[in-house]
C-alpha atoms as a PDB file:
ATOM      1  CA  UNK A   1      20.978  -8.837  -0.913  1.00  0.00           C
ATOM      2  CA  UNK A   2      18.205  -6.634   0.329  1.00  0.00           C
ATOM      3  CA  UNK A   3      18.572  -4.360   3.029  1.00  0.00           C
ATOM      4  CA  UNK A   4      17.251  -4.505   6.233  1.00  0.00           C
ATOM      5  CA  UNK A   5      14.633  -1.689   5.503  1.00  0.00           C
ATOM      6  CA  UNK A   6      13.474  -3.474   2.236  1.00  0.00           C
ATOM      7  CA  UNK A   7      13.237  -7.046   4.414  1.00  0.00           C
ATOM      8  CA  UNK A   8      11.117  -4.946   6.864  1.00  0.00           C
ATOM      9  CA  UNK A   9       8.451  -3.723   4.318  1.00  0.00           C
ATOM     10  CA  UNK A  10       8.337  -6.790   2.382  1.00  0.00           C
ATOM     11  CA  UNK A  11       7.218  -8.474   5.737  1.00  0.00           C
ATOM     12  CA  UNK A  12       4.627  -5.824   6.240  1.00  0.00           C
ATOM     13  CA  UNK A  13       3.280  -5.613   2.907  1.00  0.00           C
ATOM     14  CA  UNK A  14       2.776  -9.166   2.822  1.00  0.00           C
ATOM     15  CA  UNK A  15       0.813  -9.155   5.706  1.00  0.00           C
ATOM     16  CA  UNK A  16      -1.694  -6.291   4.850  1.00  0.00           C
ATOM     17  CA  UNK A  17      -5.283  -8.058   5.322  1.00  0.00           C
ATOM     18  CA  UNK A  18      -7.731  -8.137   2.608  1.00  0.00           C
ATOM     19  CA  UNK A  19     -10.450  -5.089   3.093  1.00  0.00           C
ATOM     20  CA  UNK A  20      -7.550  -2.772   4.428  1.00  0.00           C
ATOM     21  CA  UNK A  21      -4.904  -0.301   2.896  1.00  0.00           C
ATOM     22  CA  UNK A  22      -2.153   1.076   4.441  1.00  0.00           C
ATOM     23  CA  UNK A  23      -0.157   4.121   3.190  1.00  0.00           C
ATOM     24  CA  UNK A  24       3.690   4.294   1.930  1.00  0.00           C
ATOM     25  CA  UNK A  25       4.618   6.402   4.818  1.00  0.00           C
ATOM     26  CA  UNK A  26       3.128   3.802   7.360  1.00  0.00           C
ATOM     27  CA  UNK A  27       4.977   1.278   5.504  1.00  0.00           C
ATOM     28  CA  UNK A  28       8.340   3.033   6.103  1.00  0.00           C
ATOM     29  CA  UNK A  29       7.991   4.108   9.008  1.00  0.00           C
ATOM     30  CA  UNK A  30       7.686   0.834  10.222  1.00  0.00           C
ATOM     31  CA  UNK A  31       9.905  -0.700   8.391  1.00  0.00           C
ATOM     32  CA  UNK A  32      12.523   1.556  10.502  1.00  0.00           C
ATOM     33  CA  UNK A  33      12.705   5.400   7.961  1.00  0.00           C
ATOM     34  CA  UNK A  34       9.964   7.846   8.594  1.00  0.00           C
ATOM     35  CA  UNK A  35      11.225   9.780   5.380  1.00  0.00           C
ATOM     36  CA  UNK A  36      11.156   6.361   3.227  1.00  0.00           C
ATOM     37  CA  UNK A  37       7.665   6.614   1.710  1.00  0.00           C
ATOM     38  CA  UNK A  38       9.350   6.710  -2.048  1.00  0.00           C
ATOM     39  CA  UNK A  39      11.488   3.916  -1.217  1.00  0.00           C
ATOM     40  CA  UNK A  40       8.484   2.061  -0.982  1.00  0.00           C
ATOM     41  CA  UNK A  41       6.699   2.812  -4.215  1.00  0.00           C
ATOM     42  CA  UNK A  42      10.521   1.944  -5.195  1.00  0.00           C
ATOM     43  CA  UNK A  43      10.326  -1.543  -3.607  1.00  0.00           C
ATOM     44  CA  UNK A  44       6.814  -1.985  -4.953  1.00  0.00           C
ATOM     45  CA  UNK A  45       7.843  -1.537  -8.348  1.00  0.00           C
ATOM     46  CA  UNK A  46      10.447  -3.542  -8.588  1.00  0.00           C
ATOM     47  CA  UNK A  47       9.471  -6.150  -6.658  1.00  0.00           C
ATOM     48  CA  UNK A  48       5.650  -6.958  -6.447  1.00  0.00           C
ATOM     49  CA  UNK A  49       5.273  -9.702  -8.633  1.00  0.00           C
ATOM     50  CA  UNK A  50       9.138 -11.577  -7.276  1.00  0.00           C
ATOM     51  CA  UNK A  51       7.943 -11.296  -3.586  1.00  0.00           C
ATOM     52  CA  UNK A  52       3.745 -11.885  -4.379  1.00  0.00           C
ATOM     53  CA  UNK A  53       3.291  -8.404  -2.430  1.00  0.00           C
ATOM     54  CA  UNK A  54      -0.512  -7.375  -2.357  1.00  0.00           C
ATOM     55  CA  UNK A  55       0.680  -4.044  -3.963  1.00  0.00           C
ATOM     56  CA  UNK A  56      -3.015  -2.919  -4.146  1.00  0.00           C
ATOM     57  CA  UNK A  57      -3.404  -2.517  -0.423  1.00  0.00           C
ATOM     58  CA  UNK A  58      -0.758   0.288  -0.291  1.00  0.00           C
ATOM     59  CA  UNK A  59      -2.026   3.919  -0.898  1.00  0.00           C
ATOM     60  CA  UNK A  60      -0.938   7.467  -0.550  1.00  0.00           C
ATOM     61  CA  UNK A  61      -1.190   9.521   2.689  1.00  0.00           C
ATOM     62  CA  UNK A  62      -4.657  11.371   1.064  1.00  0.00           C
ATOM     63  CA  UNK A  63      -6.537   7.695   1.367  1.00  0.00           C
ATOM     64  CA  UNK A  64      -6.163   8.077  -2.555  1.00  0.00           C
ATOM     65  CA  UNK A  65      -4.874   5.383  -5.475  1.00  0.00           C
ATOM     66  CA  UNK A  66      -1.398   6.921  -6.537  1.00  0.00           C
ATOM     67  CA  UNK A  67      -1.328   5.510  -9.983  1.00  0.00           C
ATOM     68  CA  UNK A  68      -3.388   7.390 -12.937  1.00  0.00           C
ATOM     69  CA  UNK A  69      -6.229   7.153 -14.900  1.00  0.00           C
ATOM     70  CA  UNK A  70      -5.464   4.879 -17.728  1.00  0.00           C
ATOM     71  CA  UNK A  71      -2.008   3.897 -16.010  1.00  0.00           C
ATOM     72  CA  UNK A  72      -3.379   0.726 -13.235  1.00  0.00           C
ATOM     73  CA  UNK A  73      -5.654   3.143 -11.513  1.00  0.00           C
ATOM     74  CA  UNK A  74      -8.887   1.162 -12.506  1.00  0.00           C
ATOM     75  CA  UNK A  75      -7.540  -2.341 -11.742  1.00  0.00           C
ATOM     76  CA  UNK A  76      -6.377  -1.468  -8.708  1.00  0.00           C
ATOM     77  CA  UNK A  77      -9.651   0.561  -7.217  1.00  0.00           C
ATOM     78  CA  UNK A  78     -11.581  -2.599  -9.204  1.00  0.00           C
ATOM     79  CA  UNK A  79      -8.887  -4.589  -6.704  1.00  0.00           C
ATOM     80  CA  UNK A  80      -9.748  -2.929  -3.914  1.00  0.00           C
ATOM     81  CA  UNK A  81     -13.343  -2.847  -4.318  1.00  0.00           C
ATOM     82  CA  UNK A  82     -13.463  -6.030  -4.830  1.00  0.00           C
ATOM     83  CA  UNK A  83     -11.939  -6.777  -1.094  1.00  0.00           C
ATOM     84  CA  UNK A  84     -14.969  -4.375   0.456  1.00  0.00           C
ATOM     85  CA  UNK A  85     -13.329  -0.824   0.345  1.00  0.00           C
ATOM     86  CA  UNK A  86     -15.257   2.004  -0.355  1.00  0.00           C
ATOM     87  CA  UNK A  87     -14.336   5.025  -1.772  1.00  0.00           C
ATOM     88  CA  UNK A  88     -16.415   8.465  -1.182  1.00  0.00           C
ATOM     89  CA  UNK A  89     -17.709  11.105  -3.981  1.00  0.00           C
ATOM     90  CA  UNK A  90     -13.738  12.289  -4.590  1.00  0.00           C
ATOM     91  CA  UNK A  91     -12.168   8.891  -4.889  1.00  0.00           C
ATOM     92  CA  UNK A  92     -10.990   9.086  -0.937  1.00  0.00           C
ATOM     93  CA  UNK A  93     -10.850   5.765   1.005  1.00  0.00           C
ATOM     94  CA  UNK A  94     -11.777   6.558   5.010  1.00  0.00           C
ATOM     95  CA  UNK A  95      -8.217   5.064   6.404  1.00  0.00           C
ATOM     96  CA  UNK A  96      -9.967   5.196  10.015  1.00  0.00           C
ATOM     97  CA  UNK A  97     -12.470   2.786   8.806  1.00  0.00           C
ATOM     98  CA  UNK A  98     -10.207   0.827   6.097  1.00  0.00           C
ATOM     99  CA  UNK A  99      -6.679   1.641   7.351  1.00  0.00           C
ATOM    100  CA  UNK A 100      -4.907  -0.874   8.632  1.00  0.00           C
ATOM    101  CA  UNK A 101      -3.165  -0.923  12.027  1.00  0.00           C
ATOM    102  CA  UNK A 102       0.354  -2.635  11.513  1.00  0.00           C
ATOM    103  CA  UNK A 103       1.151  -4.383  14.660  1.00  0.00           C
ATOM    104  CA  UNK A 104       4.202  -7.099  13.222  1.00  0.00           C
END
């Protein structure tokens, strides 16, 4: 049975709009533990595909792509472009302009 915290996030991750990101520390925090930003690259991994969770949308705290270069980076910036995000000269996405403001 998931926990609380893991119900929490799954509910907020699946509600991320198209076009915006949010980061794995906004996640967590909301989900009820400011210090559970790895818990949620955690969740992601295990469960992205069982719960349908738009996995893309989810960032680090830099507006950057976590994963690497030859390791899901490409698909998901391709991903993200695709939805209308931009990303500057150093591979930044503007979370004022893209950021998403959870409000579940």
């Amino acid at each position: 049975m998931p926990s609380e915290f893991s119900l929490k996030a799954i509910k907020i991750m699946k509600n991320i709009p198209g076009g915006k990101v949010v980061t794995y520390g906004q996640v967590a925090t909301y989900a009820g533990n400011n210090r559970g930003a790895r818990q949620i690259v955690r969740l992601l991994n295990s469960s992205w595909e069982k719960e349908q969770l738009p996995w893309h949308r989810v960032i680090n705290s830099k507006g950057k792509i976590s994963l690497t270069p030859g390791d899901g980076y490409e698909l998901q910036k391709m991903l993200l472009e695709n939805e209308g995000i931009q990303f500057d000269e150093n591979d930044l996405i503007d979370l004022s302009r893209f950021g998403w403001n959870i409000n579940i």
